[in-house]
N, C-alpha and C. Protein backbone atom coordinates (compact mmCIF):
# COMPACT_ATOMS: atom_id res chain seq x y z
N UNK A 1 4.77 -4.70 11.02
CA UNK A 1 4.70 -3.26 11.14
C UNK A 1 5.70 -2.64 10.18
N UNK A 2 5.72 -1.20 9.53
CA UNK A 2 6.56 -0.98 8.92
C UNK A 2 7.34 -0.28 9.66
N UNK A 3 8.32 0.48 8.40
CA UNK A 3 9.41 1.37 9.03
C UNK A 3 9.00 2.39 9.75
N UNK A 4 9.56 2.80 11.10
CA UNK A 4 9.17 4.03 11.41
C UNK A 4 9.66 5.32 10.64
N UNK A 5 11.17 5.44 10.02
CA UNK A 5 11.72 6.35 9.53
C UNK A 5 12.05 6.25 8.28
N UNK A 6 11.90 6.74 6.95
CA UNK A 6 12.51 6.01 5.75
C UNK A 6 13.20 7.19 4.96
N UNK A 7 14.68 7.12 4.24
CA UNK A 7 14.56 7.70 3.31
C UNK A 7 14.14 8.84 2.13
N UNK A 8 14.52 10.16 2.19
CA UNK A 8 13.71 10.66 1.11
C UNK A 8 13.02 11.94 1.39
N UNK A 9 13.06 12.97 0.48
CA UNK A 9 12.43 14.21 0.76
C UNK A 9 12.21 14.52 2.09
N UNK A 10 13.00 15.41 2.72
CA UNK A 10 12.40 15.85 4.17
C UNK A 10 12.66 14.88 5.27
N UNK A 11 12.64 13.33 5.01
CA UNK A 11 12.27 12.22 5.87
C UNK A 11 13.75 11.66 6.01
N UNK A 12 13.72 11.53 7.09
CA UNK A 12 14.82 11.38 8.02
C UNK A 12 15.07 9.87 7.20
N UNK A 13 17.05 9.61 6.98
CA UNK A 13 16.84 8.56 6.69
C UNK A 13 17.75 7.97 7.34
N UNK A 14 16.63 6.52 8.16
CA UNK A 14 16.97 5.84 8.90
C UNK A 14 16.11 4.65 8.69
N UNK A 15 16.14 3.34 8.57
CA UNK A 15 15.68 2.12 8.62
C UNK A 15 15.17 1.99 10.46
N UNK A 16 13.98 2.05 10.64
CA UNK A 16 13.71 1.14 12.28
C UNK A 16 12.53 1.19 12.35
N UNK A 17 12.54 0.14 12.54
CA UNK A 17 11.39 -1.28 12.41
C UNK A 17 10.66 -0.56 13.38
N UNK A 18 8.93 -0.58 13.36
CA UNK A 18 8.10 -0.10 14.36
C UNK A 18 7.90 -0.86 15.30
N UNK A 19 7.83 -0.66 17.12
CA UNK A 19 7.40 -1.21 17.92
C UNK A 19 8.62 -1.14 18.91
N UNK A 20 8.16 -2.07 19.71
CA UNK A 20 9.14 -2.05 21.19
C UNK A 20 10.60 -2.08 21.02
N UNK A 21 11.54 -1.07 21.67
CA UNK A 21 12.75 -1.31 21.53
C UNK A 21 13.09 -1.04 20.20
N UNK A 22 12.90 -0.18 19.76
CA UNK A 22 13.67 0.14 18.28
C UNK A 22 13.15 1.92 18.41
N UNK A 23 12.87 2.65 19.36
CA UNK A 23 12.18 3.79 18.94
C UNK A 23 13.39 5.11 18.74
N UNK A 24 13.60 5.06 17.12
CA UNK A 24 14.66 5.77 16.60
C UNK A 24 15.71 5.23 16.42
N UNK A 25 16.01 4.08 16.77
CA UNK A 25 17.55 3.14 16.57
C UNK A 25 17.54 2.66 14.74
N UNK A 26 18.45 2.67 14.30
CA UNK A 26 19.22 2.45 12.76
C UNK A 26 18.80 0.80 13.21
N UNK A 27 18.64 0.06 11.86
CA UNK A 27 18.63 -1.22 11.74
C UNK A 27 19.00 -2.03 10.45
N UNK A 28 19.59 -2.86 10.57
CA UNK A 28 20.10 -3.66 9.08
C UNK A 28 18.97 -3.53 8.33
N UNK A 29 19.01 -3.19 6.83
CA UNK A 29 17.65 -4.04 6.03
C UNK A 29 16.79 -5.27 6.12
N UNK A 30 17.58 -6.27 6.72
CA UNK A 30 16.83 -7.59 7.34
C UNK A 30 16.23 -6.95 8.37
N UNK A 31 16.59 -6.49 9.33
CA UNK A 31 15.89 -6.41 10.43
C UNK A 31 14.90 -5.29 9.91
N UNK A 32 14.90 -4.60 9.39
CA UNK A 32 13.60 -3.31 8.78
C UNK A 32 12.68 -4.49 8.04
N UNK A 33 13.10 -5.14 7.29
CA UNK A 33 11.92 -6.08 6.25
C UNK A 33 11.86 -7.08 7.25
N UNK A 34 12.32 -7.55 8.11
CA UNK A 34 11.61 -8.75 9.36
C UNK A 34 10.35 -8.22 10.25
N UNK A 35 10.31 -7.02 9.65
CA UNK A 35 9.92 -5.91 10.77
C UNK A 35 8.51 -5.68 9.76
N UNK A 36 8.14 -5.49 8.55
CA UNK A 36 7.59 -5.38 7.79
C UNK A 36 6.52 -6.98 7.48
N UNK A 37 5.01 -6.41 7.87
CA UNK A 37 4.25 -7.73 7.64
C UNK A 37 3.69 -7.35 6.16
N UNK A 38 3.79 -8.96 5.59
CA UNK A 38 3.53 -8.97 4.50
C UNK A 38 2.19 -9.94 4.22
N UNK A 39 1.24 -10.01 3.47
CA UNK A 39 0.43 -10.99 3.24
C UNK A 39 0.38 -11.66 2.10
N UNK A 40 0.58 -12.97 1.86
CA UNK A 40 -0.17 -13.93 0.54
C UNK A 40 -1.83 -13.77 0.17
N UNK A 41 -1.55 -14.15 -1.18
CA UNK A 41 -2.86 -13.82 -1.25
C UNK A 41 -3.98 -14.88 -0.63
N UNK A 42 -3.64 -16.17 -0.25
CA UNK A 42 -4.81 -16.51 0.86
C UNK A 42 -4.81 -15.53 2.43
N UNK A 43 -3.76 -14.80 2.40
CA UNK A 43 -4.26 -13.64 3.61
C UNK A 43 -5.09 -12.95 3.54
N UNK A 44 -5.13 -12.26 2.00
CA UNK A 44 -5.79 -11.23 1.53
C UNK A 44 -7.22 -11.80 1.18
N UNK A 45 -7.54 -13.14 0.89
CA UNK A 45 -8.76 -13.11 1.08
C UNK A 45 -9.28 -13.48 2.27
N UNK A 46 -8.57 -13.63 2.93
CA UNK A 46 -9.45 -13.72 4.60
C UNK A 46 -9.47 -12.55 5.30
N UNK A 47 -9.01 -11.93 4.45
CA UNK A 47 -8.58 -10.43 5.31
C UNK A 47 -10.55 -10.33 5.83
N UNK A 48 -10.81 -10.03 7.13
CA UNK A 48 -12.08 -9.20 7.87
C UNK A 48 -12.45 -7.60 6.79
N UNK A 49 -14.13 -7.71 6.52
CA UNK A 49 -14.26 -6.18 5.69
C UNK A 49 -13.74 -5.12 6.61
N UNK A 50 -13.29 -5.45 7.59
CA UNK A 50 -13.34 -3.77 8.36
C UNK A 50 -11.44 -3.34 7.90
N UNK A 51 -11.18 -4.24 7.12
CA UNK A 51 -9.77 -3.86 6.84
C UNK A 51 -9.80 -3.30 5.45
N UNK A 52 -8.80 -2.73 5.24
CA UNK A 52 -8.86 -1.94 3.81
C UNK A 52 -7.68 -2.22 3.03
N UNK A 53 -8.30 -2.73 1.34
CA UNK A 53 -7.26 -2.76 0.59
C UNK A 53 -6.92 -1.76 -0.42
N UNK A 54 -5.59 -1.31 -0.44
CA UNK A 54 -5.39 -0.33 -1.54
C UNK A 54 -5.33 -0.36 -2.48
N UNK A 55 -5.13 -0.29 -4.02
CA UNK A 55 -4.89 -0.87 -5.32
C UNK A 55 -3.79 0.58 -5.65
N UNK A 56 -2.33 0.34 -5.38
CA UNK A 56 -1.54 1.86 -5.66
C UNK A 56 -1.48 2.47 -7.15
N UNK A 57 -2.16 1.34 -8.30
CA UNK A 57 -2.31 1.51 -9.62
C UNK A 57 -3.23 3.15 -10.16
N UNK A 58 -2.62 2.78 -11.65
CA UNK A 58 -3.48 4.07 -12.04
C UNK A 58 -5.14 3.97 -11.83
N UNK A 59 -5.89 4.67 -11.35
CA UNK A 59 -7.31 4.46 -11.71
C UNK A 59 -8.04 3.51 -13.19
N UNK A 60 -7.66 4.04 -13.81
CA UNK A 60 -8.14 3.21 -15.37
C UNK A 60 -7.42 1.46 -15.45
N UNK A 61 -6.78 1.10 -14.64
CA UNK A 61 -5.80 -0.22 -14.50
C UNK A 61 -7.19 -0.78 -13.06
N UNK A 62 -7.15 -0.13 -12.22
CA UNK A 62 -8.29 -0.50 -11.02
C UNK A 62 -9.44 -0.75 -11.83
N UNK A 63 -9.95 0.14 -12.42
CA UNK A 63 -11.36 0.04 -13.05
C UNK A 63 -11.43 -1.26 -13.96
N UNK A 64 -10.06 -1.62 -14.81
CA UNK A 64 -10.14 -2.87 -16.08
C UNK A 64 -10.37 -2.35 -16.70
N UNK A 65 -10.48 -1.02 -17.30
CA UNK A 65 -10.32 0.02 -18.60
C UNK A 65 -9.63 -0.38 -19.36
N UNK A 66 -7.99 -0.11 -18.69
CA UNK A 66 -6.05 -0.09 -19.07
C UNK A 66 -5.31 -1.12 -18.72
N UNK A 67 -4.74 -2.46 -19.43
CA UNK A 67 -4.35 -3.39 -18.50
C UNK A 67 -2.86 -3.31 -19.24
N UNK A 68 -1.96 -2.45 -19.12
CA UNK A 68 -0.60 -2.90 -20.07
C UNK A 68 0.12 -3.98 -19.87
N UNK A 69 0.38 -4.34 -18.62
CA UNK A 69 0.94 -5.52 -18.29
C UNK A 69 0.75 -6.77 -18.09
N UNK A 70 -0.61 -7.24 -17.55
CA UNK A 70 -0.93 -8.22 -17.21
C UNK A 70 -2.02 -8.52 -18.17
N UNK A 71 -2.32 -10.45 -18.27
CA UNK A 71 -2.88 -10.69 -18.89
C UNK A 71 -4.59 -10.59 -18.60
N UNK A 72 -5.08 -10.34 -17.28
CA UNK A 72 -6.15 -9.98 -16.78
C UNK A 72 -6.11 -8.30 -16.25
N UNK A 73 -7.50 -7.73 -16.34
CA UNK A 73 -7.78 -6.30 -15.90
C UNK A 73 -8.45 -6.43 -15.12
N UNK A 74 -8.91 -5.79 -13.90
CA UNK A 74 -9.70 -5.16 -13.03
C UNK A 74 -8.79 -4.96 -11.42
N UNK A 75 -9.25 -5.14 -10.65
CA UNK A 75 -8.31 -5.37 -9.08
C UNK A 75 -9.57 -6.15 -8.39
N UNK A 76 -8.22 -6.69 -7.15
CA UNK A 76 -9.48 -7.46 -6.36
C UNK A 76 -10.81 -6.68 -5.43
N UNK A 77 -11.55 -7.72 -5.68
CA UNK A 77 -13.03 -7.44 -4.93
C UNK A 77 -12.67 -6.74 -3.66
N UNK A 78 -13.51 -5.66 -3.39
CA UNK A 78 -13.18 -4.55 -2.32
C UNK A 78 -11.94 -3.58 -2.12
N UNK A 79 -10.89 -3.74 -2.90
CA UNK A 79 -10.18 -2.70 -3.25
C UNK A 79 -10.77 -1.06 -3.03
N UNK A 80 -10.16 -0.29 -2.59
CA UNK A 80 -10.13 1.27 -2.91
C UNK A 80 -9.06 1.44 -3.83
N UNK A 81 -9.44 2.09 -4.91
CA UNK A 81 -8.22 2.88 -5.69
C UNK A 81 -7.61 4.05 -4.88
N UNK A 82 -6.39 4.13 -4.94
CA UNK A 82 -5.49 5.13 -4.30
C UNK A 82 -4.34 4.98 -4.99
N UNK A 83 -4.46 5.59 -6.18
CA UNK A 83 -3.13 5.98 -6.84
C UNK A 83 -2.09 6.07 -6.14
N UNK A 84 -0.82 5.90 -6.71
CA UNK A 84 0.75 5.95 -6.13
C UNK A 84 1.01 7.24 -6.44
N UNK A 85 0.35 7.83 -7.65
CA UNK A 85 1.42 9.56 -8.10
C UNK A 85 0.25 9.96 -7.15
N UNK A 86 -0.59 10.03 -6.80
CA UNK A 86 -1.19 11.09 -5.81
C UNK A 86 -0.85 11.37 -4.86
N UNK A 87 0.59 11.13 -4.49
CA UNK A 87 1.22 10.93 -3.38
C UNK A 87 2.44 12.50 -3.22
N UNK A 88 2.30 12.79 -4.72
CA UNK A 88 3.43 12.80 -4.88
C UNK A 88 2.61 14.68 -5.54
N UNK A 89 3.80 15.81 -5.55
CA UNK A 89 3.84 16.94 -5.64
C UNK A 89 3.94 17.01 -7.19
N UNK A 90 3.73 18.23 -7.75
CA UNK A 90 4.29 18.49 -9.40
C UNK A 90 5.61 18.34 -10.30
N UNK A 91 6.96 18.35 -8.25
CA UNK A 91 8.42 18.50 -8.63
C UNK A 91 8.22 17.12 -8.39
N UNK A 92 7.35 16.04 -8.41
CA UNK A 92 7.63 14.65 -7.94
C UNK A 92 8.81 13.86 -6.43
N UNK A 93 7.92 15.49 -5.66
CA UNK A 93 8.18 14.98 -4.65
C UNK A 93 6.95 14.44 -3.40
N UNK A 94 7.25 13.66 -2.64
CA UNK A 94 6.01 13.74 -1.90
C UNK A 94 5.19 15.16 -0.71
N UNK A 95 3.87 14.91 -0.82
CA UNK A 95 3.01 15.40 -0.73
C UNK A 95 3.31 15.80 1.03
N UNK A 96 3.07 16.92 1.51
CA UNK A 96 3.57 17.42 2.72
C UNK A 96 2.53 16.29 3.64
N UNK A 97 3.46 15.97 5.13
CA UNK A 97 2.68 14.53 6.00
C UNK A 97 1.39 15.07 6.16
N UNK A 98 0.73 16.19 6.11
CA UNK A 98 -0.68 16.64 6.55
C UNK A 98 -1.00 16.36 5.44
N UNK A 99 -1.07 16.72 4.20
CA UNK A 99 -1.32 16.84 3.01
C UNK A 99 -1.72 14.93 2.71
N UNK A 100 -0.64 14.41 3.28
CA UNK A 100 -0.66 12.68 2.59
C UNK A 100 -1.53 12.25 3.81
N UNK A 101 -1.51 12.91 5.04
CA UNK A 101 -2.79 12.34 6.05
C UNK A 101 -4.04 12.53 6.33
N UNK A 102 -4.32 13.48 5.42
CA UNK A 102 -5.44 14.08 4.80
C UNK A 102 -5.92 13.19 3.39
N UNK A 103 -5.78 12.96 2.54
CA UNK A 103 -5.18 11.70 1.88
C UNK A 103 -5.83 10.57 1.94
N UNK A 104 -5.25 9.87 3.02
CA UNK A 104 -5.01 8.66 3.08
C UNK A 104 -6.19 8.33 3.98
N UNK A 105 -6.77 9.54 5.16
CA UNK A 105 -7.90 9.09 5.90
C UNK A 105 -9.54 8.94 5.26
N UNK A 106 -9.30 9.91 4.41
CA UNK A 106 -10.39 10.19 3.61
C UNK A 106 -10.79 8.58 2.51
N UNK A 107 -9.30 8.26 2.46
CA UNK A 107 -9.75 6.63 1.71
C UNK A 107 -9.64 5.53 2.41
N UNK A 108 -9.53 5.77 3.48
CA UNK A 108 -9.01 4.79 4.85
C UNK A 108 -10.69 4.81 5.87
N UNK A 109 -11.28 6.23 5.37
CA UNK A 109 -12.57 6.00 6.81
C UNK A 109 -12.08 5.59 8.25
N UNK A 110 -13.22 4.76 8.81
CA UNK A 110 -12.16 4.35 10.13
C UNK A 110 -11.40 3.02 10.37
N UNK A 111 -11.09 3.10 9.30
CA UNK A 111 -10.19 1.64 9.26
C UNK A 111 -8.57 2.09 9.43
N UNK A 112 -8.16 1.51 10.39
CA UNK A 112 -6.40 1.90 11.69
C UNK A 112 -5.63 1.63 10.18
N UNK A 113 -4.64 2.15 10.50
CA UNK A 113 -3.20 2.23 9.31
C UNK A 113 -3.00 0.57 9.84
N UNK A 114 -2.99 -0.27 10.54
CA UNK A 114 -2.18 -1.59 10.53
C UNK A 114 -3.95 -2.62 10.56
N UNK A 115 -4.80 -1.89 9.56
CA UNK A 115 -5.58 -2.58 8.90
C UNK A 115 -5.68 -2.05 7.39
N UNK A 116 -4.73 -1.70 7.31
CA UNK A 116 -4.45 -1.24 5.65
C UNK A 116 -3.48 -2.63 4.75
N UNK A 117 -3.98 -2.72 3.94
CA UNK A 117 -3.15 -3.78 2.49
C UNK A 117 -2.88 -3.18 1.53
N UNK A 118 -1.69 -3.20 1.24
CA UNK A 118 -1.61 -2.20 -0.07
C UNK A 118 -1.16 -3.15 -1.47
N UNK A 119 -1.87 -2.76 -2.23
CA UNK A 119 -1.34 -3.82 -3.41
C UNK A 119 -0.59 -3.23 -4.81
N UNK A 120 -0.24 -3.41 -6.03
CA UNK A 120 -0.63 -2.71 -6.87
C UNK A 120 -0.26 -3.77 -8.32
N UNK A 121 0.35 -3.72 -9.10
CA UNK A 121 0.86 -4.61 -10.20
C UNK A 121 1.73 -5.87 -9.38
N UNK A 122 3.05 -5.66 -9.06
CA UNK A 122 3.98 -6.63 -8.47
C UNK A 122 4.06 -6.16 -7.51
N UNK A 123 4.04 -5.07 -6.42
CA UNK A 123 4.21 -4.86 -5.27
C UNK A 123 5.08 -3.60 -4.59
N UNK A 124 5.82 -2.53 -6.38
CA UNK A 124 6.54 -2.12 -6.66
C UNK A 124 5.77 -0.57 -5.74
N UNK A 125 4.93 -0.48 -6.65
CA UNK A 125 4.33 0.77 -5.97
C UNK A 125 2.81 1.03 -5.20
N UNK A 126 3.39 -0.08 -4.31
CA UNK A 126 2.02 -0.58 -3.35
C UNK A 126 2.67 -0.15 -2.14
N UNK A 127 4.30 -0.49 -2.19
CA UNK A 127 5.62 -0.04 -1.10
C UNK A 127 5.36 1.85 -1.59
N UNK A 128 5.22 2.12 -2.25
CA UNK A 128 5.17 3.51 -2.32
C UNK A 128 4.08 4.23 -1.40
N UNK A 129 3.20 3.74 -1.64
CA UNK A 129 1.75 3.98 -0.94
C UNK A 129 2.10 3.56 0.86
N UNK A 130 2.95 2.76 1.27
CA UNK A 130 3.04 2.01 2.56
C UNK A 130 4.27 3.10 2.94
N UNK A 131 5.00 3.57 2.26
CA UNK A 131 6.15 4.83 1.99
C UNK A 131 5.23 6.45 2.70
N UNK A 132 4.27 6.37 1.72
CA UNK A 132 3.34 7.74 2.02
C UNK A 132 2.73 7.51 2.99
N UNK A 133 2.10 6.76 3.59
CA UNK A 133 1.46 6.53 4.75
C UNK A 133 2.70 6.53 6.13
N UNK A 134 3.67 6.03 5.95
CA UNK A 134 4.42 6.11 6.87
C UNK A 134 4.73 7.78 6.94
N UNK A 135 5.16 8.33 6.09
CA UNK A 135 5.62 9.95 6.24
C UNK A 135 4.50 10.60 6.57
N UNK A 136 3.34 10.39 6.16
CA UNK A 136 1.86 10.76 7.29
C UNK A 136 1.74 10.37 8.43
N UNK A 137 2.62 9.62 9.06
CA UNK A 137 2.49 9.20 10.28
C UNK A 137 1.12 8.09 10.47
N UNK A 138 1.10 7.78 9.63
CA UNK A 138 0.29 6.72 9.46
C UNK A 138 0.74 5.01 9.56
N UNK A 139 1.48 4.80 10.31
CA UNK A 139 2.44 3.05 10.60
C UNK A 139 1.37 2.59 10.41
N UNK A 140 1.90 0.93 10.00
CA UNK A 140 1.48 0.02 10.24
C UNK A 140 0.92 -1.32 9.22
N UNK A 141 0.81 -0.18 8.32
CA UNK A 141 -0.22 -1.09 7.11
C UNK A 141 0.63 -2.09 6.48
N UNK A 142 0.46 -3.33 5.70
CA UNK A 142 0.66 -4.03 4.95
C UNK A 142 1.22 -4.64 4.00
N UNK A 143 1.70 -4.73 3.18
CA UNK A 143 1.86 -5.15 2.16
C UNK A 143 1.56 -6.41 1.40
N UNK A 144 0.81 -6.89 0.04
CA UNK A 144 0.80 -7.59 -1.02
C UNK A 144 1.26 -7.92 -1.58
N UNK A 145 2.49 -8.68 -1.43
CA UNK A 145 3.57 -8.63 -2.57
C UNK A 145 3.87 -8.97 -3.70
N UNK A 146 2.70 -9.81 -3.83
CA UNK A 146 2.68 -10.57 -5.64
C UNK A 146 1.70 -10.04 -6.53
N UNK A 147 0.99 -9.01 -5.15
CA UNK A 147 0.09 -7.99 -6.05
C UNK A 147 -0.85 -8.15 -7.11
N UNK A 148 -1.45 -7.28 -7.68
CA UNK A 148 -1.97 -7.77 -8.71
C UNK A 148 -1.75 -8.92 -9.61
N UNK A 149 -0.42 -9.21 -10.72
CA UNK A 149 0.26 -9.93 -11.06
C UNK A 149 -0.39 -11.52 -10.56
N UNK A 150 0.20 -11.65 -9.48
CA UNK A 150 -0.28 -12.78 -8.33
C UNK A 150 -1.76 -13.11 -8.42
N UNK A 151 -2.25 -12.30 -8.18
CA UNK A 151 -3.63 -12.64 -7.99
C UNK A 151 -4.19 -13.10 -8.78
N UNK A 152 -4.11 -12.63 -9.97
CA UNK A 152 -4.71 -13.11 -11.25
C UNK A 152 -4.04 -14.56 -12.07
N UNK A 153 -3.10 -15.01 -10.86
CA UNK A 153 -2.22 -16.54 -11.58
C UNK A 153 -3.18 -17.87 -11.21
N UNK A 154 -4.47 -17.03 -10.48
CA UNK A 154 -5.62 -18.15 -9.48
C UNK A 154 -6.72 -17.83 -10.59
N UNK A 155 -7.22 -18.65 -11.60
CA UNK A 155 -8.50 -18.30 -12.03
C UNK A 155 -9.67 -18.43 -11.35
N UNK A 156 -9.35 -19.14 -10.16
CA UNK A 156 -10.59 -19.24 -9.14
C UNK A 156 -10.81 -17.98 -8.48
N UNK A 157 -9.78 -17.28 -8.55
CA UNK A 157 -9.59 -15.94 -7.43
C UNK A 157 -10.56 -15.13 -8.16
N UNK A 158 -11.60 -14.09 -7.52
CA UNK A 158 -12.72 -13.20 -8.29
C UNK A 158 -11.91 -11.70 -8.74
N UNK A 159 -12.50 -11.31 -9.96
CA UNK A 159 -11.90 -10.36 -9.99
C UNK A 159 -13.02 -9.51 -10.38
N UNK A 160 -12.45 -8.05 -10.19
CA UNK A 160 -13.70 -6.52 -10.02
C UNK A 160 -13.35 -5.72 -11.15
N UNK A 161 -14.67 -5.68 -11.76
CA UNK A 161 -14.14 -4.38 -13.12
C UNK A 161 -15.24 -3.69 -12.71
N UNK A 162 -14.87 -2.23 -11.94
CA UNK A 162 -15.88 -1.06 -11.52
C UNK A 162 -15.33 -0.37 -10.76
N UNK A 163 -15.95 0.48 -10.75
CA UNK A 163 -15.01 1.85 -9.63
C UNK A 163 -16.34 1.99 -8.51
N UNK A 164 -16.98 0.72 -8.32
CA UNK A 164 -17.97 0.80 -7.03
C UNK A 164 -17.09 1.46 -5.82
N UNK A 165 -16.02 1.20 -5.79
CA UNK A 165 -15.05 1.33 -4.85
C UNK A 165 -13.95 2.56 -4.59
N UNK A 166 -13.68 2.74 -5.59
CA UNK A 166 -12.61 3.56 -6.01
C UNK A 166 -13.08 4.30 -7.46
């Protein structure tokens, strides 16, 4: 589960881990990231369709248009694109919690925030997206941590060039 409280514009900053016995209590960084589920990518392909993965990348990097970093383009099979700056206001701050929960349901359908995966290049701004969802009051979702990057170190692993999805 993630943080209930984090850091940052407006948002109360406090580290505590979601669930029993922590509701509003401060917690070490270990105990906030012990608290935080993460998946490998053999998680992510067993992941059930009724769960949803995010890709926090630019659109044109999702599609396999734009690949600056990595030596493969597209994102994985069933991905939604959901940009990381869409998160975010003109002063580059984030997007008011109605505003980001409005957002996030519309690319979420009825799939629960702690059936969300968020991915993106290394994992950098996949935590951004798991960031915005939490200040929407949206707990729970995921993280990818080797992210794109990762995924593409498996040539067996399939990869998606299309915006069927996103």
């Amino acid at each position: 589960r993630g943080a209930r409280r984090v850091a940052g514009n407006g948002v109360d900053l406090v580290w505590a881990p979601a669930g029993p016995g922590w509701p509003g209590q401060s917690a070490t960084w270990e105990e906030a990231m012990q608290a935080c589920a993460a998946l490998d990518s053999a998680g992510v392909q067993r992941v059930d369709p009724a769960y949803r993965l995010l890709d926090a990348r630019a659109a044109e990097r999702y599609r396999g248009e734009h690949e600056p970093l990595d030596p493969v383009a597209g994102h994985i099979p069933g991905a939604v694109s959901a940009p990381w700056a869409e998160n975010l206001d003109a002063a580059g701050c984030f997007l008011p919690p109605e505003a980001l929960r409005a957002r996030f349901e519309t690319v979420l359908g009825d799939v629960p925030p702690d059936g969300v995966i968020s991915y993106c290049g290394s994992g950098v701004t996949a935590a951004h997206n798991l960031l915005a969802l939490a200040h929407a009051g949206l707990d729970g979702a995921r993280l990818y941590p080797g992210s794109w990057s990762h995924w593409i170190t498996d040539p067996e692993r399939p990869v998606a060039r299309d915006a069927s999805t996103g």
